[in-house]
C-alpha atoms as a PDB file:
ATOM      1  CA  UNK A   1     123.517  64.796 -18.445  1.00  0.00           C
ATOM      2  CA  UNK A   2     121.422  66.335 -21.306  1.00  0.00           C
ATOM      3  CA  UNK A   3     118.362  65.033 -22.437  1.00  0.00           C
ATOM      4  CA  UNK A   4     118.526  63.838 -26.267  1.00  0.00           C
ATOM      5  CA  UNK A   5     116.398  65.922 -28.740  1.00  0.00           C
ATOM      6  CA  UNK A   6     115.910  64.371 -32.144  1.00  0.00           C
ATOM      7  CA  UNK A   7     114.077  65.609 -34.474  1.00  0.00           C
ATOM      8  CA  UNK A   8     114.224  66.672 -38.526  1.00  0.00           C
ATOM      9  CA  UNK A   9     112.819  69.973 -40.637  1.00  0.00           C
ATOM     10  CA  UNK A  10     111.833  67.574 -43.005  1.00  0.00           C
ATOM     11  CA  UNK A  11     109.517  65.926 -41.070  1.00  0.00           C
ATOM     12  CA  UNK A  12     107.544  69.509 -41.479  1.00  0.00           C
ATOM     13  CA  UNK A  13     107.162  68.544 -45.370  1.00  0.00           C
ATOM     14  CA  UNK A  14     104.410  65.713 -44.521  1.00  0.00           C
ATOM     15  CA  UNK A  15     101.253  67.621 -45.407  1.00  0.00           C
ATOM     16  CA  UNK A  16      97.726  66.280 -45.415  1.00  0.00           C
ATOM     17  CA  UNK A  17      95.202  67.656 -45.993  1.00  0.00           C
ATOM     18  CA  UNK A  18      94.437  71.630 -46.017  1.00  0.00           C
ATOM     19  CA  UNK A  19      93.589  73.184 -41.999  1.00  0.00           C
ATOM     20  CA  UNK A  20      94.514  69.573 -41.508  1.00  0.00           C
ATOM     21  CA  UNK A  21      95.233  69.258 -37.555  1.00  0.00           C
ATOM     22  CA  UNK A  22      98.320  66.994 -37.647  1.00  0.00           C
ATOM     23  CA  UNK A  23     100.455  69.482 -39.237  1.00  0.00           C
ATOM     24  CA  UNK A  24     103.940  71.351 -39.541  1.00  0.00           C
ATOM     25  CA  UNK A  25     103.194  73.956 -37.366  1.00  0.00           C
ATOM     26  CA  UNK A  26     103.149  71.402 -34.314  1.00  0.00           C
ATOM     27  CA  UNK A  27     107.047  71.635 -34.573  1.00  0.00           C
ATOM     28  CA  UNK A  28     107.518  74.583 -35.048  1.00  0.00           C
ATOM     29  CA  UNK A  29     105.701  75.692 -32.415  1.00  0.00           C
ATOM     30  CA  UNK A  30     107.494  73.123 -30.344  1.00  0.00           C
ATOM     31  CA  UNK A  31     110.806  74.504 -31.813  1.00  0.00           C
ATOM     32  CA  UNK A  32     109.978  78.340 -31.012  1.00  0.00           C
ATOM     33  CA  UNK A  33     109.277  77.100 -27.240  1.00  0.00           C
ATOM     34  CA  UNK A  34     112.456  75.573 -26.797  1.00  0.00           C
ATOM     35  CA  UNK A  35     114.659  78.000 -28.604  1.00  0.00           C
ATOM     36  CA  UNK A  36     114.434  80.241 -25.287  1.00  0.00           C
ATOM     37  CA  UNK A  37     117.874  80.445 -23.994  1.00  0.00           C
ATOM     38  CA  UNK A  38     117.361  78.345 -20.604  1.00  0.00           C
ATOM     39  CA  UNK A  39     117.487  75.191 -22.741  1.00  0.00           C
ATOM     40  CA  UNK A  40     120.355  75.272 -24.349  1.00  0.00           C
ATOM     41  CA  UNK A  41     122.686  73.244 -21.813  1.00  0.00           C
ATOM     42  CA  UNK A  42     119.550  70.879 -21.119  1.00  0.00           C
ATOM     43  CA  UNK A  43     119.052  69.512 -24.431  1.00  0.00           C
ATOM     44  CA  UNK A  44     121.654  68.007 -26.963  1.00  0.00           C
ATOM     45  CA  UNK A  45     120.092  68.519 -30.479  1.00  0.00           C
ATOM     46  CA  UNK A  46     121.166  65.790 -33.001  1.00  0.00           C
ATOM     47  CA  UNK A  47     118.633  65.416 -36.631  1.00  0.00           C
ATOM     48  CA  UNK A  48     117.002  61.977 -37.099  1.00  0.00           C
ATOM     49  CA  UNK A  49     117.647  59.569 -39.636  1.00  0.00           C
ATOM     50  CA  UNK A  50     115.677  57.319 -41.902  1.00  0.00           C
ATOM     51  CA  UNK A  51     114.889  54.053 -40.316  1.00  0.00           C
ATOM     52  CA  UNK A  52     116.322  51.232 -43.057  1.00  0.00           C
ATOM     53  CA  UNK A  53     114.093  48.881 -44.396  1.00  0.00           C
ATOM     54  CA  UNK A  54     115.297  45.875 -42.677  1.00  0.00           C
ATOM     55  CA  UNK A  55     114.444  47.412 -39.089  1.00  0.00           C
ATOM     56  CA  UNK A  56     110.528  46.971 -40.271  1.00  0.00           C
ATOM     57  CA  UNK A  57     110.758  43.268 -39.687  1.00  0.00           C
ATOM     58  CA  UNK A  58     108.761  42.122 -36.806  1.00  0.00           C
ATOM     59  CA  UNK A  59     106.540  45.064 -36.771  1.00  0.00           C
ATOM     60  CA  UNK A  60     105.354  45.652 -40.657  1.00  0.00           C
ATOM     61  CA  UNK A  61     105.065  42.999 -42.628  1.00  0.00           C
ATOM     62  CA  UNK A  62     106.586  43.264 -46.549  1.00  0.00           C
ATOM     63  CA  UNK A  63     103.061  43.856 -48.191  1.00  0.00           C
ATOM     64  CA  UNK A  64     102.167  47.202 -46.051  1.00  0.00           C
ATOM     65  CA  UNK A  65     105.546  48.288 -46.778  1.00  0.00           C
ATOM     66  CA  UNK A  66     105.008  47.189 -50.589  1.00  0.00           C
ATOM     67  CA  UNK A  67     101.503  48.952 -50.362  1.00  0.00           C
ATOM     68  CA  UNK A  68     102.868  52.519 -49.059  1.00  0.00           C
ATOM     69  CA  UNK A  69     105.772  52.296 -51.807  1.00  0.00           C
ATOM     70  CA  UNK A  70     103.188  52.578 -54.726  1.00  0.00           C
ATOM     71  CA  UNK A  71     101.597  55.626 -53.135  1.00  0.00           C
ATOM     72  CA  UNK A  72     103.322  58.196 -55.342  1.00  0.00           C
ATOM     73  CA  UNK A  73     101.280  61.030 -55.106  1.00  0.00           C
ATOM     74  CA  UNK A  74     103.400  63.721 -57.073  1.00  0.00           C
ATOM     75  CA  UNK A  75     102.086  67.429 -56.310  1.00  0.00           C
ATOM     76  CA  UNK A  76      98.662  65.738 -54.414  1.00  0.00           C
ATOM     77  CA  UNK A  77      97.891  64.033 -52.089  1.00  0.00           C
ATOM     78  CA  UNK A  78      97.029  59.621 -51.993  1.00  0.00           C
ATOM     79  CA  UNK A  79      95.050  58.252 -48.823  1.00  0.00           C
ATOM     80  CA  UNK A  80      95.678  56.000 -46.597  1.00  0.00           C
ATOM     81  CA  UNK A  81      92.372  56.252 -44.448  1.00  0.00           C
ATOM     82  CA  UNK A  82      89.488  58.994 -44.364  1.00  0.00           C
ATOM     83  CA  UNK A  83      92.205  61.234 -42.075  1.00  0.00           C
ATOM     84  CA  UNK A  84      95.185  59.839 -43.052  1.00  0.00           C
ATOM     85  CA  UNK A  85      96.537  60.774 -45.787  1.00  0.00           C
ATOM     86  CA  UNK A  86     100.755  61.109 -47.941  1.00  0.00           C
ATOM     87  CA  UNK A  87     101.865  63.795 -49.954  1.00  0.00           C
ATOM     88  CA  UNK A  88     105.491  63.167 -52.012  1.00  0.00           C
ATOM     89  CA  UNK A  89     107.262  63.713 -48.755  1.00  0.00           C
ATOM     90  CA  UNK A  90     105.454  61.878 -46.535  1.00  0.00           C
ATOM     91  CA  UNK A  91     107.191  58.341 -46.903  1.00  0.00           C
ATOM     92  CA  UNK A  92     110.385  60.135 -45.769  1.00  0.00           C
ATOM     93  CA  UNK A  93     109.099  61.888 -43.014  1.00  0.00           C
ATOM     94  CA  UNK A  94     107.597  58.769 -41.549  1.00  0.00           C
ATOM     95  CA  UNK A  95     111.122  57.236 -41.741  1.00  0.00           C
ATOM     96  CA  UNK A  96     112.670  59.843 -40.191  1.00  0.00           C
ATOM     97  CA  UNK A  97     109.818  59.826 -37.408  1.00  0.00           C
ATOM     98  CA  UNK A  98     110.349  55.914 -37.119  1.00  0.00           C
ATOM     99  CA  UNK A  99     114.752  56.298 -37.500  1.00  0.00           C
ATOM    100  CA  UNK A 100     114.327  59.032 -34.551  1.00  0.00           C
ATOM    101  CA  UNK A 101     113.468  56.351 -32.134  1.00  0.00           C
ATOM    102  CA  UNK A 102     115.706  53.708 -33.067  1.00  0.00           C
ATOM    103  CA  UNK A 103     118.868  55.938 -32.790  1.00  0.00           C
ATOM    104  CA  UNK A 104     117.207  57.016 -29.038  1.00  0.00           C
ATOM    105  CA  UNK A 105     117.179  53.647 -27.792  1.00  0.00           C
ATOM    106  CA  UNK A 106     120.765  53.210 -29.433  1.00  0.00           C
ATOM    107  CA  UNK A 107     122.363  56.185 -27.121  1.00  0.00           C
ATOM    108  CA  UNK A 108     120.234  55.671 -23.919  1.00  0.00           C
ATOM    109  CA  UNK A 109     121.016  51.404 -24.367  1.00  0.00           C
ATOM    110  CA  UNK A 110     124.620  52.035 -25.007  1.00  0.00           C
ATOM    111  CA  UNK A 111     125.076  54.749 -22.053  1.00  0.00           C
ATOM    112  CA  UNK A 112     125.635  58.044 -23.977  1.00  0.00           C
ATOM    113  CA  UNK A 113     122.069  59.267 -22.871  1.00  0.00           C
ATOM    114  CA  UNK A 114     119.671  59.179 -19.739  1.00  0.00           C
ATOM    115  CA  UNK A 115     116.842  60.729 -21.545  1.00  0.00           C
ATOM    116  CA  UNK A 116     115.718  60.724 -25.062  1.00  0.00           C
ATOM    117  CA  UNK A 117     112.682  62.963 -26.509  1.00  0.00           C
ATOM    118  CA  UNK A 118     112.233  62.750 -30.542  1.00  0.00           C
ATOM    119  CA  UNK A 119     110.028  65.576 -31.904  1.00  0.00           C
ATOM    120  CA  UNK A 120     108.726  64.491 -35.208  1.00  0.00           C
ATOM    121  CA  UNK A 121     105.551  63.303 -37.149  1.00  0.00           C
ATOM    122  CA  UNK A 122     103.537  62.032 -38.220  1.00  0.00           C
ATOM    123  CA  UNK A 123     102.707  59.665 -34.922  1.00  0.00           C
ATOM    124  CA  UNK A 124     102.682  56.571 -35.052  1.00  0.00           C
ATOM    125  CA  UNK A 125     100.992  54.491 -32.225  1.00  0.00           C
ATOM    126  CA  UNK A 126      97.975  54.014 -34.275  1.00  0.00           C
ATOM    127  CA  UNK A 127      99.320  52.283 -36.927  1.00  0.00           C
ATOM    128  CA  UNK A 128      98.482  48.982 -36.380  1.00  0.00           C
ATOM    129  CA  UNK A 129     100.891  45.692 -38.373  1.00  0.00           C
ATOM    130  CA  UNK A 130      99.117  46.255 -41.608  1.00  0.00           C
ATOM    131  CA  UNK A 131      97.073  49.353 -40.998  1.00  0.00           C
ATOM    132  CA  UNK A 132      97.846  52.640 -41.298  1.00  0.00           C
ATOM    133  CA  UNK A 133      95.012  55.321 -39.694  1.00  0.00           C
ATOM    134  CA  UNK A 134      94.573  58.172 -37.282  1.00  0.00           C
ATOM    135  CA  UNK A 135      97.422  60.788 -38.766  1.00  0.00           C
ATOM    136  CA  UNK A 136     100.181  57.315 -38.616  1.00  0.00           C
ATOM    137  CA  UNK A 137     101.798  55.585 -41.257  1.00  0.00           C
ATOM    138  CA  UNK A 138     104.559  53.691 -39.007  1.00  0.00           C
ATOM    139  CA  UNK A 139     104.272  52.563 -35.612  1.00  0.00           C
ATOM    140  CA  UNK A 140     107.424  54.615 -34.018  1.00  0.00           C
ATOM    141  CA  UNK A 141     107.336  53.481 -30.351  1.00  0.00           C
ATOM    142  CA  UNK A 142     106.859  49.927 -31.500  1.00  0.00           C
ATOM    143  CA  UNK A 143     109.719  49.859 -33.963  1.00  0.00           C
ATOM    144  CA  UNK A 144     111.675  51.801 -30.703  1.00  0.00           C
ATOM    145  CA  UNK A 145     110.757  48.617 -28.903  1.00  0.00           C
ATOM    146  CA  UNK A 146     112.118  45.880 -31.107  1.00  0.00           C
ATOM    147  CA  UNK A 147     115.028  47.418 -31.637  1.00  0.00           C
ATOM    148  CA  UNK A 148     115.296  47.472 -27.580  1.00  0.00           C
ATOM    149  CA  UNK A 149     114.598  43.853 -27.721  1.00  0.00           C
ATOM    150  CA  UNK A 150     117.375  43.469 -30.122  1.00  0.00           C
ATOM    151  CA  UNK A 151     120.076  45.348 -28.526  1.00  0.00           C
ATOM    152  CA  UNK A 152     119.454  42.707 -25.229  1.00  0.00           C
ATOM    153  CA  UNK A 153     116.874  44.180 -23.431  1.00  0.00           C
ATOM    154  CA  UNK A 154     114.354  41.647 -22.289  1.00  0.00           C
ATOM    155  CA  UNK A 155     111.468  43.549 -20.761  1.00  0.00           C
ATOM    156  CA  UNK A 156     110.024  46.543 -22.311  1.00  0.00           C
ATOM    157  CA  UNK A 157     106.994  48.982 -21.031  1.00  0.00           C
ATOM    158  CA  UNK A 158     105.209  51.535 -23.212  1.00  0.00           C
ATOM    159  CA  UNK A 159     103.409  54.306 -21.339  1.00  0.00           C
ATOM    160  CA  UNK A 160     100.649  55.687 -23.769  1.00  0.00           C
ATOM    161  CA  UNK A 161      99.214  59.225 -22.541  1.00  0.00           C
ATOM    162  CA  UNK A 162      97.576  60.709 -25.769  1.00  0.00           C
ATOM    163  CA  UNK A 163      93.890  61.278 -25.135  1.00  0.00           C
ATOM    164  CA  UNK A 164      93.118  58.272 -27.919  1.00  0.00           C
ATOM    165  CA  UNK A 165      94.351  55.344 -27.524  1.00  0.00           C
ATOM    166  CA  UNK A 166      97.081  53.406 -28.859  1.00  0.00           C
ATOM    167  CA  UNK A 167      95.610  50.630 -30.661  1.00  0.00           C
ATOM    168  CA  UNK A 168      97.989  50.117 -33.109  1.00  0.00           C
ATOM    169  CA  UNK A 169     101.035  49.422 -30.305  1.00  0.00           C
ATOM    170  CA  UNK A 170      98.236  46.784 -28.337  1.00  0.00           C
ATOM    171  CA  UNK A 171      97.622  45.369 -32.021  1.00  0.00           C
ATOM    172  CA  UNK A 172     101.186  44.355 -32.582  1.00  0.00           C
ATOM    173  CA  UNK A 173     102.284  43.534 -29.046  1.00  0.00           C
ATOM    174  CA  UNK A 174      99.261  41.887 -27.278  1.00  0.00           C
ATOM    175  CA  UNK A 175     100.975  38.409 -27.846  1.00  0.00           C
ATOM    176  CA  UNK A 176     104.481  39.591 -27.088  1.00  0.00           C
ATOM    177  CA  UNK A 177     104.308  39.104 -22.967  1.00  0.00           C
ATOM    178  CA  UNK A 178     108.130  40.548 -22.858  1.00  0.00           C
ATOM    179  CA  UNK A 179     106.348  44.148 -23.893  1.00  0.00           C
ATOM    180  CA  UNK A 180     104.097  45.980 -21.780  1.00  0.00           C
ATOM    181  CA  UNK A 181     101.451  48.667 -22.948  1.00  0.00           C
ATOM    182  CA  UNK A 182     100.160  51.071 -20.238  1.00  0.00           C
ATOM    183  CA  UNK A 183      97.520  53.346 -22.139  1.00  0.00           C
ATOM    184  CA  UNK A 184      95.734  56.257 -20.826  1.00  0.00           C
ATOM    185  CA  UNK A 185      92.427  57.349 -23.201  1.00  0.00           C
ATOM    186  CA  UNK A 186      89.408  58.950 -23.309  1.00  0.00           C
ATOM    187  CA  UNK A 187      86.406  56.813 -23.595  1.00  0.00           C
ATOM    188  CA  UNK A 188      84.382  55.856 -25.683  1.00  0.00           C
ATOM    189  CA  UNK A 189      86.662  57.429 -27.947  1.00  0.00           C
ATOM    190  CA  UNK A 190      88.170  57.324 -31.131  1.00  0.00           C
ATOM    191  CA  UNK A 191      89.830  54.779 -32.653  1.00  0.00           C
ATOM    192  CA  UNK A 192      87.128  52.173 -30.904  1.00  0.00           C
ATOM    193  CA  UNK A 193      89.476  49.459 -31.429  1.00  0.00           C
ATOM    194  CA  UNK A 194      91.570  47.338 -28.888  1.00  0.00           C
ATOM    195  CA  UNK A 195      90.442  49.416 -26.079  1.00  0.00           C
ATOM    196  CA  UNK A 196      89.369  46.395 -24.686  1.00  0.00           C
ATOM    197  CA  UNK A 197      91.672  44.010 -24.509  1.00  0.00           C
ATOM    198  CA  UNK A 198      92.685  41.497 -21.590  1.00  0.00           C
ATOM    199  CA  UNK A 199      95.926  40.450 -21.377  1.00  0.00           C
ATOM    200  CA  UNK A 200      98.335  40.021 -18.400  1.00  0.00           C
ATOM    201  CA  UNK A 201     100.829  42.872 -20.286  1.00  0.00           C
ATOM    202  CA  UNK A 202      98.316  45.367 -21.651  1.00  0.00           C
ATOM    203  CA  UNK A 203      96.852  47.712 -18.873  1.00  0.00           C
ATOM    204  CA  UNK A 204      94.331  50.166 -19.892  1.00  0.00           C
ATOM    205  CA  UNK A 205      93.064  53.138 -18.621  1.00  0.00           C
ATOM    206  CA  UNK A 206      89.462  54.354 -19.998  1.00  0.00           C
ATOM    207  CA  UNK A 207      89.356  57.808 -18.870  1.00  0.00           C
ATOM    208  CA  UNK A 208      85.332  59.416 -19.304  1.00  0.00           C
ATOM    209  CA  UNK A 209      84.815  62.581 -21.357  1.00  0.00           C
ATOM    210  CA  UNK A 210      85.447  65.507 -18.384  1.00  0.00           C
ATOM    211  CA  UNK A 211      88.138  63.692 -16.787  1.00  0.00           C
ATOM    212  CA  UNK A 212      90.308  66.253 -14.820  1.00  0.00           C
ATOM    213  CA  UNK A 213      94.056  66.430 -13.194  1.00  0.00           C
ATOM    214  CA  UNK A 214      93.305  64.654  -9.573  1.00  0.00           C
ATOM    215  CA  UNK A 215      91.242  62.071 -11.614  1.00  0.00           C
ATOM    216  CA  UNK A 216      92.992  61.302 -13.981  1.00  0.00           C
ATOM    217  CA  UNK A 217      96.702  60.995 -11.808  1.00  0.00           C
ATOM    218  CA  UNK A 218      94.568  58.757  -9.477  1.00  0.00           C
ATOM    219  CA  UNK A 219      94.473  56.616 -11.844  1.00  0.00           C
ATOM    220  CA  UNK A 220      98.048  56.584 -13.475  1.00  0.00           C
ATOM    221  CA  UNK A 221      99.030  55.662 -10.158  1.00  0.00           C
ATOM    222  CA  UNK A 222      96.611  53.196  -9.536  1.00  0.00           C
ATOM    223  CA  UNK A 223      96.728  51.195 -13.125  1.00  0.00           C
ATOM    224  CA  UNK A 224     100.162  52.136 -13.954  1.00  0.00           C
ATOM    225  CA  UNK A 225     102.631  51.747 -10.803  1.00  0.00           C
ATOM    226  CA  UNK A 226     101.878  48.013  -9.993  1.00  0.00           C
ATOM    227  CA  UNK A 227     102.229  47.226 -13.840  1.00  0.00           C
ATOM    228  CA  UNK A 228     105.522  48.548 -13.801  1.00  0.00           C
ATOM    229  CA  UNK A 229     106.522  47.321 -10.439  1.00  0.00           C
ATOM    230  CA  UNK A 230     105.405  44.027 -11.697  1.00  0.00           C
ATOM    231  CA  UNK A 231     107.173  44.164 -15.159  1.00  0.00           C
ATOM    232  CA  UNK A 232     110.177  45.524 -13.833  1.00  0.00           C
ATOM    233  CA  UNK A 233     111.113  46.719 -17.055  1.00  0.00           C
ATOM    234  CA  UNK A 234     114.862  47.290 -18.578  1.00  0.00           C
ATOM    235  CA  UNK A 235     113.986  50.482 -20.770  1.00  0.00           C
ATOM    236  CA  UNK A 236     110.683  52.716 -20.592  1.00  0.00           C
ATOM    237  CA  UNK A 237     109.244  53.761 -23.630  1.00  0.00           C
ATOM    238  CA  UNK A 238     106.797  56.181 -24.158  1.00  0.00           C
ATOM    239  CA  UNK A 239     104.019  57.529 -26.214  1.00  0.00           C
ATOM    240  CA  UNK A 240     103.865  61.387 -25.301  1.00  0.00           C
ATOM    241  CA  UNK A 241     100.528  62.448 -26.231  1.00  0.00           C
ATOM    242  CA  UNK A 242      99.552  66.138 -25.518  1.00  0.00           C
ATOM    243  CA  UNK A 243      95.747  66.115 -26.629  1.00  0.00           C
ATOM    244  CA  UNK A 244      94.396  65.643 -23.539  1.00  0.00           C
ATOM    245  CA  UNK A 245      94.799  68.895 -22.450  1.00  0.00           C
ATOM    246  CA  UNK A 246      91.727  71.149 -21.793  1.00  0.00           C
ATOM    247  CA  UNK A 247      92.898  73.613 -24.631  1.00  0.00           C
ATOM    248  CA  UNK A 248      93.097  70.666 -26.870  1.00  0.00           C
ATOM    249  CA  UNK A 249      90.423  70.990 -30.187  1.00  0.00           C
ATOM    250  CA  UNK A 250      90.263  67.368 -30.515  1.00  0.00           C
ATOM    251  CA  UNK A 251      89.147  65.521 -27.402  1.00  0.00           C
ATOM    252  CA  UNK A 252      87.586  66.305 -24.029  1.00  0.00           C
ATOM    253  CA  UNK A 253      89.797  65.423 -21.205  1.00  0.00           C
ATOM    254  CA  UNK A 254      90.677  68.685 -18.822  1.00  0.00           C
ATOM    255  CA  UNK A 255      94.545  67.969 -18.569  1.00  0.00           C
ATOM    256  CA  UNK A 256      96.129  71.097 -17.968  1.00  0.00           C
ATOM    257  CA  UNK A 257     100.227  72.477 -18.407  1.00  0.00           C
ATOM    258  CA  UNK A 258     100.909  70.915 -15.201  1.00  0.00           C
ATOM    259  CA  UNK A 259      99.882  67.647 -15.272  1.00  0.00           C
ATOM    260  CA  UNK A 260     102.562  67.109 -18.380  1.00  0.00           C
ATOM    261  CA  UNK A 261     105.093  67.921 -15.784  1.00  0.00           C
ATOM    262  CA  UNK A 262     103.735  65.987 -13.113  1.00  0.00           C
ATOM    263  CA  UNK A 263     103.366  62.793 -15.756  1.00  0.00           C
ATOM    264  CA  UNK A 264     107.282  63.691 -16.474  1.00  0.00           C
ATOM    265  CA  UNK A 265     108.250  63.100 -13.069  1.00  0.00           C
ATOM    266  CA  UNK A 266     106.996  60.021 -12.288  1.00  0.00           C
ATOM    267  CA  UNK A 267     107.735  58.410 -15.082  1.00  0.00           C
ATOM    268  CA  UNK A 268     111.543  59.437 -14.697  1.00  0.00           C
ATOM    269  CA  UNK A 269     110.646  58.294 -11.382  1.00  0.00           C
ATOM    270  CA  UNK A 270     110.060  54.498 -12.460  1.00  0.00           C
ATOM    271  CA  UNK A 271     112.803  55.071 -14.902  1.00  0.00           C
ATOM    272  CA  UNK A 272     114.895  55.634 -12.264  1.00  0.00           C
ATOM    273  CA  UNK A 273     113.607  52.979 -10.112  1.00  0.00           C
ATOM    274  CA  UNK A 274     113.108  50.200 -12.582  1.00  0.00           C
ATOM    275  CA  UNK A 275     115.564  51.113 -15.554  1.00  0.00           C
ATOM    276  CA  UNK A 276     118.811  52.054 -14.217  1.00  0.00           C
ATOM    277  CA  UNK A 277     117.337  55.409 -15.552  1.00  0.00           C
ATOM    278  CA  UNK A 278     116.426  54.994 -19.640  1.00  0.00           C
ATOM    279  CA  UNK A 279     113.906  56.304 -20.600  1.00  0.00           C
ATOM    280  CA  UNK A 280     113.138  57.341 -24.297  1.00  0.00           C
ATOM    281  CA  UNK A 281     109.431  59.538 -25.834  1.00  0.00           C
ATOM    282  CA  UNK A 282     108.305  59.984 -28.944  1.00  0.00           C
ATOM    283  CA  UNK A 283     105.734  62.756 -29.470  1.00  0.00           C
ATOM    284  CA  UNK A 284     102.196  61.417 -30.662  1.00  0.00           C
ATOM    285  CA  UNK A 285      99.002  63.798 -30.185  1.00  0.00           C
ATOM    286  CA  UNK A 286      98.869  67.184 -29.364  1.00  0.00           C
ATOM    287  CA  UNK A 287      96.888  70.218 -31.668  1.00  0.00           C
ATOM    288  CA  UNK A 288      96.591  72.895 -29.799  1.00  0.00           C
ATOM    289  CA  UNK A 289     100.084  74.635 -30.874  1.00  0.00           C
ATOM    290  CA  UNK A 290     100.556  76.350 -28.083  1.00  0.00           C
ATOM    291  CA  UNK A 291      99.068  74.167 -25.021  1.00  0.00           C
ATOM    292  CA  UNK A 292     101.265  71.566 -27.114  1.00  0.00           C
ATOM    293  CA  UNK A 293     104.384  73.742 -26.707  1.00  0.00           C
ATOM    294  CA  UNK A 294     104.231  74.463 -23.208  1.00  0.00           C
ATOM    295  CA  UNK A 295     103.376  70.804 -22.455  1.00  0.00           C
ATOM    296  CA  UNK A 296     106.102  69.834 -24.165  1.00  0.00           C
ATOM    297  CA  UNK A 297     108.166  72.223 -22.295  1.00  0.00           C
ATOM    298  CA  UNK A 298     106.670  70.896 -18.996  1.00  0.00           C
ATOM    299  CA  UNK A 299     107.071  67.323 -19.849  1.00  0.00           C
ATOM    300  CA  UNK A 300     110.951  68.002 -20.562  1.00  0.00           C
ATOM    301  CA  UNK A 301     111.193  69.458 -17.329  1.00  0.00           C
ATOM    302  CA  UNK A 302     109.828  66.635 -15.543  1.00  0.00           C
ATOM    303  CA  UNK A 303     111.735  63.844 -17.174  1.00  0.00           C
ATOM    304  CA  UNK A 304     115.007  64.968 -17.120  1.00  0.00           C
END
């Protein structure tokens, strides 16, 4: 069975600001990787669509919604934090980005899919209930997970593997003991907030500055595999982060093409194990172009 590939050419219109790092050329380069002939009988290509505006409940409450609706920026650019920022086509690409997941979890739930991977940005696991930061307006993976919830499935884990962590997806479900977050992260890092948490369902991962492959998949399996066996989890969600490589501008982790495969496999591993197979990503970090593309690649390979 294919793997699912969602994604949208509109999601390429969200533009921040200029040589910003979070931009259109992410997909693309992502695009030109997987245009290579090998992958066209491993991946079913369907666009994304806008999440609607009820889906939000649960997740983002009326008054951040309200609050993003009067940003109409015209030809500029508004702000939502000192990176974060919306040009006219911005809202829309953030729907799509947050839509992309929902209609995942629809086809893996309901048995048409495996395997779901949705290229699109902006990311999302930043964005905490009411806050948007860190390149994310909408909280993808989370809205992924309630719709989960809502289509009968009663235990949900998010894996997290972007070098930051995913504050915003700890933010909303740190009460919410049917959800667990697994988050991999440099630190002390960026965004400083919820990496420290202690909760039965939220298993973190602080990963030092330098932090290479044998390291850092000692301690996937260590943090990560009891939490899952212990959750047992109907679907596996997760957060695919590719800025911990070693190529990678932003951070200082030394993941390298290989470890995105390895990561690939055992999560469809515990998919497998644990989930009668679903399994659903969403991209989040990743700004080298190219160590993003073949990551991507790898990471594909992996999970299917």
């Amino acid at each position: 069975m294919p793997t699912l590939y969602l994604s949208h050419t509109d999601c390429e219109k969200h533009v921040m600001l200029e040589q910003h790092p979070e931009s259109p050329a992410r997909l693309r380069a992502i695009q030109r990787e997987l245009d290579q002939n090998h992958w066209n009988n491993l991946l079913e290509r369907r666009q994304a669509s806008e999440i609607d505006d009820a889906c939000f409940a649960g997740i983002h409450p009326r008054q951040y919604l309200d609050m993003l609706a009067e940003l109409k920026p015209g030809e500029g650019i508004a702000r939502i934090d000192a990176d974060t920022s919306v040009n006219k086509h911005s809202l829309r690409a953030a729907r799509l980005a947050a839509g992309s997941g929902l209609q995942a979890v629809e086809a893996v739930i309901a048995g048409h899919f495996n395997n779901a991977f949705c290229a699109v940005r902006p990311p999302g696991h930043h964005a905490e209930a009411a806050i948007g930061m860190g390149f994310c307006i909408f909280n993808s993976i989370a809205l992924a997970a309630e719709r989960a919830l809502s289509l009968g499935a009663e235990r949900i884990a998010i894996l997290d593997f972007d070098v930051h962590h995913g504050n915003g997806t700890v933010d909303i479900f740190m009460e919410r003991p049917e959800v667990l977050v697994c988050s991999s992260f440099q630190f002390p890092f960026y965004p400083g907030r919820h990496d420290q948490v202690d909760r039965p369902n939220i298993c973190l991962t602080p990963l030092s500055e330098g932090t290479a492959s044998g390291e850092f998949r000692q301690a996937i399996e260590r943090d990560w595999l009891p939490a899952l066996a212990a959750h047992r989890p109907d679907i596996i969600l997760v957060s695919a982060g590719f800025d911990a490589h070693r190529e990678d501008p932003l951070a200082g982790l030394l993941l390298s093409d290989s470890d995105y495969l390895w990561l690939g496999e055992i999560i469809r591993e515990q998919a497998n194990r644990f989930s009668n197979g679903r399994l659903v990503s969403m991209l989040e970090g990743g700004y080298n172009t190219e160590a993003l593309a073949r990551s991507v690649a790898q990471y594909l390979t992996g999970s299917a």
